[in-house]
C-alpha atoms as a PDB file:
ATOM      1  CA  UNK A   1    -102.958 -13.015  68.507  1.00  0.00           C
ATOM      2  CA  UNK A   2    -105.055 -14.375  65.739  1.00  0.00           C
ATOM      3  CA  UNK A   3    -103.194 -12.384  63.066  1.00  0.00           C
ATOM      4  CA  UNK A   4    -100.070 -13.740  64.402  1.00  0.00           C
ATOM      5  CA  UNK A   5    -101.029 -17.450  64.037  1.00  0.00           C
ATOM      6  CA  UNK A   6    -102.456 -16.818  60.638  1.00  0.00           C
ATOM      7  CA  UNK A   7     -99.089 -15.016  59.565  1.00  0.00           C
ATOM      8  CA  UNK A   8     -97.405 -18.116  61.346  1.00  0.00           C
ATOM      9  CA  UNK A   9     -99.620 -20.303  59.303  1.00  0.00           C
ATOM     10  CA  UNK A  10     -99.116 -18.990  55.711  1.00  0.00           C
ATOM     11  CA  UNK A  11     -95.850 -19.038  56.252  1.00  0.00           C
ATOM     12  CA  UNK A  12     -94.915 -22.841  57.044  1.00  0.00           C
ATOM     13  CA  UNK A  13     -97.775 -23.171  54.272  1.00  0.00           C
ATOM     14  CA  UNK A  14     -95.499 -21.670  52.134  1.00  0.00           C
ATOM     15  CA  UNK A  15     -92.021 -23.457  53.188  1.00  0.00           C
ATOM     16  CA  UNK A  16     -94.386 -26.553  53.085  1.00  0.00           C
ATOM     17  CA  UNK A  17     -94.946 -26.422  49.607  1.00  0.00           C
ATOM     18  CA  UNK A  18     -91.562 -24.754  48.541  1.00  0.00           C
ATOM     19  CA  UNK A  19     -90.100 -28.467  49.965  1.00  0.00           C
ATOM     20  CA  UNK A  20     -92.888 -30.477  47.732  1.00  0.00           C
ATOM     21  CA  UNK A  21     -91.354 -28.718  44.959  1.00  0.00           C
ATOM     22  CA  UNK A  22     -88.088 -29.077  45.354  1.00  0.00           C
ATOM     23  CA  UNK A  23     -88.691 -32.845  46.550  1.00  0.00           C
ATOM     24  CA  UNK A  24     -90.658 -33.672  42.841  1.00  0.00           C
ATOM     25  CA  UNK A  25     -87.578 -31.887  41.387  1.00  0.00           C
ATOM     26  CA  UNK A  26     -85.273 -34.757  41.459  1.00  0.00           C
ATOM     27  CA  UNK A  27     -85.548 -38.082  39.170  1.00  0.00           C
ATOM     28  CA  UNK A  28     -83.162 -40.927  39.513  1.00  0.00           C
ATOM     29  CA  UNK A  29     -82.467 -44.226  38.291  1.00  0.00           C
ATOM     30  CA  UNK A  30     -80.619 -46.917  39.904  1.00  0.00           C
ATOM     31  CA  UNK A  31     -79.337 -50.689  40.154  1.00  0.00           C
ATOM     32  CA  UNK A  32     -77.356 -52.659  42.395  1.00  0.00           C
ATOM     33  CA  UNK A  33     -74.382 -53.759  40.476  1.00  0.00           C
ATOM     34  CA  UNK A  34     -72.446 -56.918  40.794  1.00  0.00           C
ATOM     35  CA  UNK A  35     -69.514 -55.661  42.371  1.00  0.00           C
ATOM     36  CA  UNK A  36     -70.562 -53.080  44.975  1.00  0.00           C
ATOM     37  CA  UNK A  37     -73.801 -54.704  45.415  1.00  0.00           C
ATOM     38  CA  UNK A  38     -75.755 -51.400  46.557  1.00  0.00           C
ATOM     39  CA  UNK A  39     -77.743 -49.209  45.131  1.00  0.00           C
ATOM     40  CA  UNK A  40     -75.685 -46.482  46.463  1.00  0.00           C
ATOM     41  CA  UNK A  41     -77.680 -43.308  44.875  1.00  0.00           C
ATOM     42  CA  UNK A  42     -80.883 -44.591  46.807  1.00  0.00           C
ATOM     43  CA  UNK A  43     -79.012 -44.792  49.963  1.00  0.00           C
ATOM     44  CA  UNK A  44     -77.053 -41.786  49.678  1.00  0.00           C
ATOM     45  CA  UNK A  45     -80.418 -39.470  49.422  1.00  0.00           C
ATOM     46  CA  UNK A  46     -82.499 -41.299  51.836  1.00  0.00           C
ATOM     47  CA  UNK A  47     -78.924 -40.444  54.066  1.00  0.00           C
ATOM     48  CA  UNK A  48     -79.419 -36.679  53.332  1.00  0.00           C
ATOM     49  CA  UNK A  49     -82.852 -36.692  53.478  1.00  0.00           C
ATOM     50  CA  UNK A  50     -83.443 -35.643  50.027  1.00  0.00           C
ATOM     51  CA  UNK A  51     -87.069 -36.642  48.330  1.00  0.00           C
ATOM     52  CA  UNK A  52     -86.631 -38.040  44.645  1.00  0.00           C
ATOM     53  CA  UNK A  53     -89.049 -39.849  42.151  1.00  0.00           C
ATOM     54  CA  UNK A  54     -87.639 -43.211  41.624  1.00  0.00           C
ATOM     55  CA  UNK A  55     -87.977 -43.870  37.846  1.00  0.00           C
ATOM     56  CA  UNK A  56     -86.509 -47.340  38.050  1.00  0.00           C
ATOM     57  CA  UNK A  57     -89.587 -49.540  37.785  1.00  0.00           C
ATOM     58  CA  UNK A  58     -90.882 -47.475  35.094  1.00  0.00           C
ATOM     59  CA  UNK A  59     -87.566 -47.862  33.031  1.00  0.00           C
ATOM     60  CA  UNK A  60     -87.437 -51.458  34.073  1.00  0.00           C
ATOM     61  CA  UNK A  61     -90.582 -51.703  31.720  1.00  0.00           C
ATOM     62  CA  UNK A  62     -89.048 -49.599  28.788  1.00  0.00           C
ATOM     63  CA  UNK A  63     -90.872 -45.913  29.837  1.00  0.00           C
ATOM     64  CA  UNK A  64     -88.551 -42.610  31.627  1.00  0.00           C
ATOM     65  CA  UNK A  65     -91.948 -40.775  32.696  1.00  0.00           C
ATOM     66  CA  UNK A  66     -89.767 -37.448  33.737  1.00  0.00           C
ATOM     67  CA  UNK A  67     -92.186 -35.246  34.520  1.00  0.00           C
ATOM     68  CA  UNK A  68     -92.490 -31.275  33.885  1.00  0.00           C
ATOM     69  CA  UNK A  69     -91.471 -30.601  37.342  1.00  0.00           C
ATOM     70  CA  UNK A  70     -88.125 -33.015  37.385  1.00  0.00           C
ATOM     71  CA  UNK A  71     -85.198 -30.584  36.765  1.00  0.00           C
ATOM     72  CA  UNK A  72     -82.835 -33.149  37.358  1.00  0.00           C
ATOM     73  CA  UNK A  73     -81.985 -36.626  36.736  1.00  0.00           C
ATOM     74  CA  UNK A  74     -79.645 -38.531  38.418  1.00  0.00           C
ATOM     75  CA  UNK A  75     -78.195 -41.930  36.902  1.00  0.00           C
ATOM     76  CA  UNK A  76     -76.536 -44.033  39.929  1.00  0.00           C
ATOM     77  CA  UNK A  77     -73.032 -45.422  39.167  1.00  0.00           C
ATOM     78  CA  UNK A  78     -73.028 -48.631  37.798  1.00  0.00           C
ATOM     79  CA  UNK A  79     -76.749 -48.517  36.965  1.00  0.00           C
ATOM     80  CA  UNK A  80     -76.184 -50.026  33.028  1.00  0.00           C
ATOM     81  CA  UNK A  81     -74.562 -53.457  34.871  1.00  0.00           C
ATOM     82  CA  UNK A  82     -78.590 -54.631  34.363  1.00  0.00           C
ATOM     83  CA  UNK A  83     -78.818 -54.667  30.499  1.00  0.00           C
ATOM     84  CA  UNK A  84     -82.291 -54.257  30.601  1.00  0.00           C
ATOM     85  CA  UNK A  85     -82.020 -50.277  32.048  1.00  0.00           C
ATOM     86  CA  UNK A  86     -79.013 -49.946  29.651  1.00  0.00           C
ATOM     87  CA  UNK A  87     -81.251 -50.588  26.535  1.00  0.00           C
ATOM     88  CA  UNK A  88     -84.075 -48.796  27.744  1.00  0.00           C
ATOM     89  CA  UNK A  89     -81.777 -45.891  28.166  1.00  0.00           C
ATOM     90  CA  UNK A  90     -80.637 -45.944  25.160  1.00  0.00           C
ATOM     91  CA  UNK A  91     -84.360 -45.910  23.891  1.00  0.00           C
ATOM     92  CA  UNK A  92     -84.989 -42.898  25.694  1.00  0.00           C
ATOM     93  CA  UNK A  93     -83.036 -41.321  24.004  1.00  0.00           C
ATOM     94  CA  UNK A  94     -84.909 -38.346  22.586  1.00  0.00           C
ATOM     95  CA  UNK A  95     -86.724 -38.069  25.891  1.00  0.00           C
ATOM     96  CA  UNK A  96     -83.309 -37.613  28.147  1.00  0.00           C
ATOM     97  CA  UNK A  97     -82.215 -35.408  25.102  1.00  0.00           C
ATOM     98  CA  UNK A  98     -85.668 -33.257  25.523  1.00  0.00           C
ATOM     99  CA  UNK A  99     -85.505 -33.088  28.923  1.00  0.00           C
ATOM    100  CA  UNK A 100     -81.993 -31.672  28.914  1.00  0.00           C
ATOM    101  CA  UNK A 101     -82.910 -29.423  26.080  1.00  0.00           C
ATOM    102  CA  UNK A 102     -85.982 -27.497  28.005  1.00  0.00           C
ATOM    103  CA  UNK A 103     -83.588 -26.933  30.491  1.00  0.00           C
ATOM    104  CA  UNK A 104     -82.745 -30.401  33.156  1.00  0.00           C
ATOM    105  CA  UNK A 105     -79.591 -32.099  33.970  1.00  0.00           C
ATOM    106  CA  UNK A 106     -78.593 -35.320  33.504  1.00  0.00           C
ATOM    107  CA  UNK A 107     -75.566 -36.804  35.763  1.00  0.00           C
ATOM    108  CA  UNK A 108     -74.272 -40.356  35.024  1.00  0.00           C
ATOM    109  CA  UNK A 109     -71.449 -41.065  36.856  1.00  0.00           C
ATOM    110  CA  UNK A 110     -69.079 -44.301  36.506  1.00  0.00           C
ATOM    111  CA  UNK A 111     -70.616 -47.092  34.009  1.00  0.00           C
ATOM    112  CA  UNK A 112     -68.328 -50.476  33.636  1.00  0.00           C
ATOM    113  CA  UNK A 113     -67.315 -49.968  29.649  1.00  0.00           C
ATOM    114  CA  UNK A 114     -68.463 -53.740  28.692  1.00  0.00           C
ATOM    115  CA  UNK A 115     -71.742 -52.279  30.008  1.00  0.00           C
ATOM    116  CA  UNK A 116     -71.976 -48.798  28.303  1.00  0.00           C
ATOM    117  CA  UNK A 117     -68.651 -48.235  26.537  1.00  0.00           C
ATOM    118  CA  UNK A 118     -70.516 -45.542  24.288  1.00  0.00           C
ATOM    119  CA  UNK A 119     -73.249 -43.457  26.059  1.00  0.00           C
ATOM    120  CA  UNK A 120     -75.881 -43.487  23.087  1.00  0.00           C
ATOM    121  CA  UNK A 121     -78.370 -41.432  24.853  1.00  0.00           C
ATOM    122  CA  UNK A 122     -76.459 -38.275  24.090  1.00  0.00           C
ATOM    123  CA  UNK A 123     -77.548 -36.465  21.421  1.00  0.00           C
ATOM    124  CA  UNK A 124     -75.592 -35.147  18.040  1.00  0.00           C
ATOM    125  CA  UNK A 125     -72.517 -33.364  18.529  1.00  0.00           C
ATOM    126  CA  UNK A 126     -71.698 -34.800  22.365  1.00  0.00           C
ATOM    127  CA  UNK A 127     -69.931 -37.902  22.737  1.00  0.00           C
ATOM    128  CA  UNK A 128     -68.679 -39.898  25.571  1.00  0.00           C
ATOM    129  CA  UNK A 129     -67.093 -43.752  25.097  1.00  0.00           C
ATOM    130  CA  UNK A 130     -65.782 -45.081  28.283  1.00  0.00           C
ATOM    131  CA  UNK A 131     -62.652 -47.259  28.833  1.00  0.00           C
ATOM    132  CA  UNK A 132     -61.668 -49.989  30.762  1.00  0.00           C
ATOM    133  CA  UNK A 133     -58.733 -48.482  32.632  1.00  0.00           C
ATOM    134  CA  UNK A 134     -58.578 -47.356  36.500  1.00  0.00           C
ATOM    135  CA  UNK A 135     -55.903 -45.040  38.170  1.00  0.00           C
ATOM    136  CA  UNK A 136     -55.269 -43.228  41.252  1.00  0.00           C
ATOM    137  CA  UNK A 137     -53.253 -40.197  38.812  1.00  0.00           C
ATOM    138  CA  UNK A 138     -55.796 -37.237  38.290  1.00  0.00           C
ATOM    139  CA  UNK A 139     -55.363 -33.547  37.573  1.00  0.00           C
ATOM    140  CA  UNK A 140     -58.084 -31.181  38.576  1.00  0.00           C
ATOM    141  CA  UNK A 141     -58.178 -28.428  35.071  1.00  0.00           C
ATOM    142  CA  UNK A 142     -60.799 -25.564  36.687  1.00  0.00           C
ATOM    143  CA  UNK A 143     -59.883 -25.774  40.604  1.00  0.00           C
ATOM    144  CA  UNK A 144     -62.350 -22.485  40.837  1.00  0.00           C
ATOM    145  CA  UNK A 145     -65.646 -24.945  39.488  1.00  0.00           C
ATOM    146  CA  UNK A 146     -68.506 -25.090  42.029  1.00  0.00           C
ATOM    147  CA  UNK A 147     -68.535 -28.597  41.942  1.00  0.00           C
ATOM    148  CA  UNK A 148     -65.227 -28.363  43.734  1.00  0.00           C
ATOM    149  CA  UNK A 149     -65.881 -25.212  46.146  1.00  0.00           C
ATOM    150  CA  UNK A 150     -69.379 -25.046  46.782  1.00  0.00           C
ATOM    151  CA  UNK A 151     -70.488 -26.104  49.834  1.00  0.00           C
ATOM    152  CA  UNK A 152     -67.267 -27.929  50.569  1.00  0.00           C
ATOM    153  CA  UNK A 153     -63.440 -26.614  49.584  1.00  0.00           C
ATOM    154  CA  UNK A 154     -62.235 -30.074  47.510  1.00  0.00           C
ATOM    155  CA  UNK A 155     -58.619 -29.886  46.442  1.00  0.00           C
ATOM    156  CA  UNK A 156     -56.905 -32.627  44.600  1.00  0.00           C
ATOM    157  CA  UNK A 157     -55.816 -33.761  48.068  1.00  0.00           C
ATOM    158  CA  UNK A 158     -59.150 -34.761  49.027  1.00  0.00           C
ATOM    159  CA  UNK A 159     -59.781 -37.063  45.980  1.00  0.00           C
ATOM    160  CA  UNK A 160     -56.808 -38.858  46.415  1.00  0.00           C
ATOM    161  CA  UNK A 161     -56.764 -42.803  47.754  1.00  0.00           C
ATOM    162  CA  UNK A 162     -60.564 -43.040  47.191  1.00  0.00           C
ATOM    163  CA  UNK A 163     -61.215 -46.958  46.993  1.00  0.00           C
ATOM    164  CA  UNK A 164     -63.685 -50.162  46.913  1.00  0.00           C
ATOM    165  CA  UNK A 165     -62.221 -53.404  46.856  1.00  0.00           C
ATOM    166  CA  UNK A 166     -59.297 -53.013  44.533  1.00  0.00           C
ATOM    167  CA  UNK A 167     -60.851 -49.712  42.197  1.00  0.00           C
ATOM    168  CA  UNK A 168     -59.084 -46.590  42.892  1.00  0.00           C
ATOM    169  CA  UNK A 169     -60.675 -42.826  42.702  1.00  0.00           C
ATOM    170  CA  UNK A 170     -61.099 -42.890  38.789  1.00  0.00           C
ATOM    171  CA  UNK A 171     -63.057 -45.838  37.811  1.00  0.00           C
ATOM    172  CA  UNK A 172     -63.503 -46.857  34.403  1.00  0.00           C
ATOM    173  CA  UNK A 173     -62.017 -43.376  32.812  1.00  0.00           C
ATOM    174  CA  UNK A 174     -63.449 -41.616  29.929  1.00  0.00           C
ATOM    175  CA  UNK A 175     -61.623 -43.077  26.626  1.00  0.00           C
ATOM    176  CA  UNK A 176     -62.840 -40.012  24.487  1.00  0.00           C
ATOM    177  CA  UNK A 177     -65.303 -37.109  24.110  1.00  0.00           C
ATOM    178  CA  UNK A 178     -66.990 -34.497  21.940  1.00  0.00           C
ATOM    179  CA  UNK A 179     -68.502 -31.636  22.871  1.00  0.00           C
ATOM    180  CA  UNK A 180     -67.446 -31.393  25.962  1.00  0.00           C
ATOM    181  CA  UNK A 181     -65.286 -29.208  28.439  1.00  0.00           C
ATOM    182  CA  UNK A 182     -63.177 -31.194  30.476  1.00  0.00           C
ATOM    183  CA  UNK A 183     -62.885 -30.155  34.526  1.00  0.00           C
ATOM    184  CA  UNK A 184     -60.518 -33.293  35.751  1.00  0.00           C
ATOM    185  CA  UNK A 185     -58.518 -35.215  33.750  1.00  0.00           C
ATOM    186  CA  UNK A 186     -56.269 -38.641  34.516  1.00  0.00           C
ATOM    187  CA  UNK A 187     -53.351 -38.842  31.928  1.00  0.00           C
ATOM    188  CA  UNK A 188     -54.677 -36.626  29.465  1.00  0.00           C
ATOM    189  CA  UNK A 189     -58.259 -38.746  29.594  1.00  0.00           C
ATOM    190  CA  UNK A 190     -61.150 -37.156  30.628  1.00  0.00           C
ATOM    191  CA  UNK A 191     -62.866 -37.949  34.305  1.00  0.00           C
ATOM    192  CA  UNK A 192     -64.989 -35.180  34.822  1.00  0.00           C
ATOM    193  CA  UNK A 193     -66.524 -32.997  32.123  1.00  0.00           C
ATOM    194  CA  UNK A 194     -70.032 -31.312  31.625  1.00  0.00           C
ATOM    195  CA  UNK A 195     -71.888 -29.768  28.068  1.00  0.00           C
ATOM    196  CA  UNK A 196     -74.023 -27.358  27.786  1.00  0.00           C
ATOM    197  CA  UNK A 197     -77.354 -28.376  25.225  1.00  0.00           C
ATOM    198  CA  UNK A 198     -79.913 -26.193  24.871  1.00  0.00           C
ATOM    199  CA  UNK A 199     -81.081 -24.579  28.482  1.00  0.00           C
ATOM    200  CA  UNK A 200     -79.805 -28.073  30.591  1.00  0.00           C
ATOM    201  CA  UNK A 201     -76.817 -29.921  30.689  1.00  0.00           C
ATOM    202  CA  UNK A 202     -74.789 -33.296  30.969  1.00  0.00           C
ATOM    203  CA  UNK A 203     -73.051 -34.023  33.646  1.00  0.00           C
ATOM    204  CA  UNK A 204     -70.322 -36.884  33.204  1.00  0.00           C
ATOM    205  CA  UNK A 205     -68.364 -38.715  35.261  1.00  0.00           C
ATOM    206  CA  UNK A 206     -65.447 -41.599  35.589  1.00  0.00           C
ATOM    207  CA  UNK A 207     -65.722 -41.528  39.163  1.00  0.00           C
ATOM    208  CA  UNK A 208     -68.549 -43.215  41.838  1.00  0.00           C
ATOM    209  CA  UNK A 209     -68.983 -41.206  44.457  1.00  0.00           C
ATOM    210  CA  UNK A 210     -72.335 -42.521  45.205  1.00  0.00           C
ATOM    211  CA  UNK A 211     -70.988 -46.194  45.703  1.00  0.00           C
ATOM    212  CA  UNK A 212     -67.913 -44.931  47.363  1.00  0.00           C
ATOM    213  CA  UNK A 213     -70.286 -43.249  50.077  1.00  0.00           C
ATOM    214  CA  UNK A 214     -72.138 -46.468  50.706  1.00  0.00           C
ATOM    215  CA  UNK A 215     -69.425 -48.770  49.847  1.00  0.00           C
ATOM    216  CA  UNK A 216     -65.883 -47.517  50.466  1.00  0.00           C
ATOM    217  CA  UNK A 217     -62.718 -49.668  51.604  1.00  0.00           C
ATOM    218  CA  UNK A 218     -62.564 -47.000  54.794  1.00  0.00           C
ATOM    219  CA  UNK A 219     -63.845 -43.360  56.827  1.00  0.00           C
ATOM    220  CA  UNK A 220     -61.219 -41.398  54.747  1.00  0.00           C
ATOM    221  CA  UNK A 221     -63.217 -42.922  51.384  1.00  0.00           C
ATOM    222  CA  UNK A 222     -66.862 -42.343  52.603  1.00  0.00           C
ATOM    223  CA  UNK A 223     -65.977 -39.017  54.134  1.00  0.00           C
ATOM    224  CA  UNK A 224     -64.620 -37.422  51.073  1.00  0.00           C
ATOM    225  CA  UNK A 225     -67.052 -38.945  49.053  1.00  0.00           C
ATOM    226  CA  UNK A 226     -69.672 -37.421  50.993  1.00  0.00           C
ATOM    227  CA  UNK A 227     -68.276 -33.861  50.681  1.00  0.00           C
ATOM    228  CA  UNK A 228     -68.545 -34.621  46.918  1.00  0.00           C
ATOM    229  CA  UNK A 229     -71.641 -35.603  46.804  1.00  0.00           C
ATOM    230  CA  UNK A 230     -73.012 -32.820  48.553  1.00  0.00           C
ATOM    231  CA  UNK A 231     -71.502 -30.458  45.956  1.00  0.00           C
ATOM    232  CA  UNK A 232     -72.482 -32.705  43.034  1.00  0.00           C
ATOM    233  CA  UNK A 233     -76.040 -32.125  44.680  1.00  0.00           C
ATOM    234  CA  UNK A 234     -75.373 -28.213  45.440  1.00  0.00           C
ATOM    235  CA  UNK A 235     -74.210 -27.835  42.065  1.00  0.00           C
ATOM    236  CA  UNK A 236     -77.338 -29.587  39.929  1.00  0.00           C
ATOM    237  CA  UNK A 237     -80.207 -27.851  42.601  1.00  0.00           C
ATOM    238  CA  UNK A 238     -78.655 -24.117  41.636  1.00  0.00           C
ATOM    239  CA  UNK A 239     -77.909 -24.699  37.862  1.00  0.00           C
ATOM    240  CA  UNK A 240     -81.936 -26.445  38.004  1.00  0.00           C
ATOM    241  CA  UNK A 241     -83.247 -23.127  40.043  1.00  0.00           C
ATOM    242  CA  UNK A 242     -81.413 -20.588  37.750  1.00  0.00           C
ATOM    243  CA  UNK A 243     -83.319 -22.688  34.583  1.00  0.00           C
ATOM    244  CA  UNK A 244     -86.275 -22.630  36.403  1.00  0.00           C
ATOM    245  CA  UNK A 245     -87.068 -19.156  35.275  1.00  0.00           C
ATOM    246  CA  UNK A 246     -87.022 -17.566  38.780  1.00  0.00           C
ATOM    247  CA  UNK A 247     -89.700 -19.979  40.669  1.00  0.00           C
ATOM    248  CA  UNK A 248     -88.953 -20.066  44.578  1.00  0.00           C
ATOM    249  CA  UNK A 249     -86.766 -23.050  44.942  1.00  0.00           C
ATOM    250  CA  UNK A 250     -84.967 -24.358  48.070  1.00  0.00           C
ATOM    251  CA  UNK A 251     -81.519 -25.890  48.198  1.00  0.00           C
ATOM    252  CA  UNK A 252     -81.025 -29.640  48.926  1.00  0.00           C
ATOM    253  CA  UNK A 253     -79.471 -28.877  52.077  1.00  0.00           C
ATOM    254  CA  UNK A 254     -82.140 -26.936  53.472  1.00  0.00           C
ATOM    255  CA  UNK A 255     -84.178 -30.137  53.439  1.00  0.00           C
ATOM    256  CA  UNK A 256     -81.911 -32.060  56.046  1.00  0.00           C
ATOM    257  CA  UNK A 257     -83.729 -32.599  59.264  1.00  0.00           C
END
């Protein structure tokens, strides 16, 4: 009987301290923007139970302490509306670029362009300027990508008539790129894409499916956004654990309760 309840005991010990890893693993930044007025990316974790390091403060005061355990950072969609994270950003620089480098992603999803029209965090040879222009036309270019599949089955179907207020699903499209390979497109203009650099990799978006979750016009808008971010979350957790050089990981889902 004793044996048992030590064997019982080492192993929650161990699930235990697989979830404090995986809960340090995630860094995010994030602002409540004048026109959705939540800080969605906050919300939607807390929602799903995930455990992050909020890096706001910090950033707030001109530091991005990521830490050697952070594989991933998340930036929340309209997080450069306060000027003050936007520059600070931007003077991070060579610590986002490092971080991606020894093998972390970086997502930023949808940033107004008279905000951040050029991302100038990214390092040389990736480029990303964003544009002004909205529309509810978008082409999905590599239907077989996990962000689409894994754990939810999202066809173009489900991304269509996404809305807040008056924005449709692609918000503020991507005017140009380098470097990148493209996995939706609206008109020939990037809306999703994703670069490789080093072991990591940046993860770009024209789309808010953070502050479409919180902040939608209806269910049909906050349920599909949902299923998206769930993959988006599926999708950075398995690149992070494969970088990770084999440590025990969990995925994100697995810490729902």
């Amino acid at each position: 009987m004793f044996h048992r309840l030590f064997a019982w005991f080492c192993i929650l010990n161990l699930v235990l301290s697989v979830m404090a890893v995986e809960a340090a693993k995630i860094a995010v930044v994030d602002f409540a923007d004048e026109w959705t007025k939540v800080d969605a990316l906050r919300q939607t974790l807390d929602e799903f139970k995930v455990e992050y390091d909020d890096l706001t403060k910090a950033l707030e005061g001109g530091e991005l302490p990521l830490k050697a355990e952070n594989r991933i950072f998340l930036i929340g969609s309209m997080t450069t509306n306060n000027a003050g994270l936007h520059q600070n950003l931007d003077k991070n620089a060579k610590a986002i670029q490092d971080f991606v480098e020894n093998g972390g992603v970086v997502w930023e999803p949808t940033q107004a362009d008279q905000n951040e029209a050029n991302v100038d965090w990214l390092p040389s040879g990736l480029s990303c300027v964003r544009s002004d222009r909205d529309s509810a036309d978008f082409k999905i270019l590599n239907a077989d990508h996990p962000l689409f599949n894994e754990p939810n089955r999202m066809s173009e179907k489900t991304f269509e008539d996404w809305g807040h207020q008056g924005w449709p699903t692609v918000w503020e499209v991507i005017a140009s790129q380098t470097g990148f390979n493209v996995l939706m497109e609206s008109l020939g203009q990037p809306v999703i894409m994703e670069a490789e650099f080093g072991k990591g990799k940046f993860l770009m978006m024209a789309i808010a499916p953070d502050k479409y979750y919180i902040a939608g016009n209806d269910d049909h808008t906050k349920d599909m956004a949902k299923l998206f971010m769930e993959n988006l979350l599926n999708y950075v957790e398995e690149f992070a654990a494969v970088e990770a050089d084999g440590k025990l990981t969990t995925r994100w889902a697995n810490l729902k309760m």
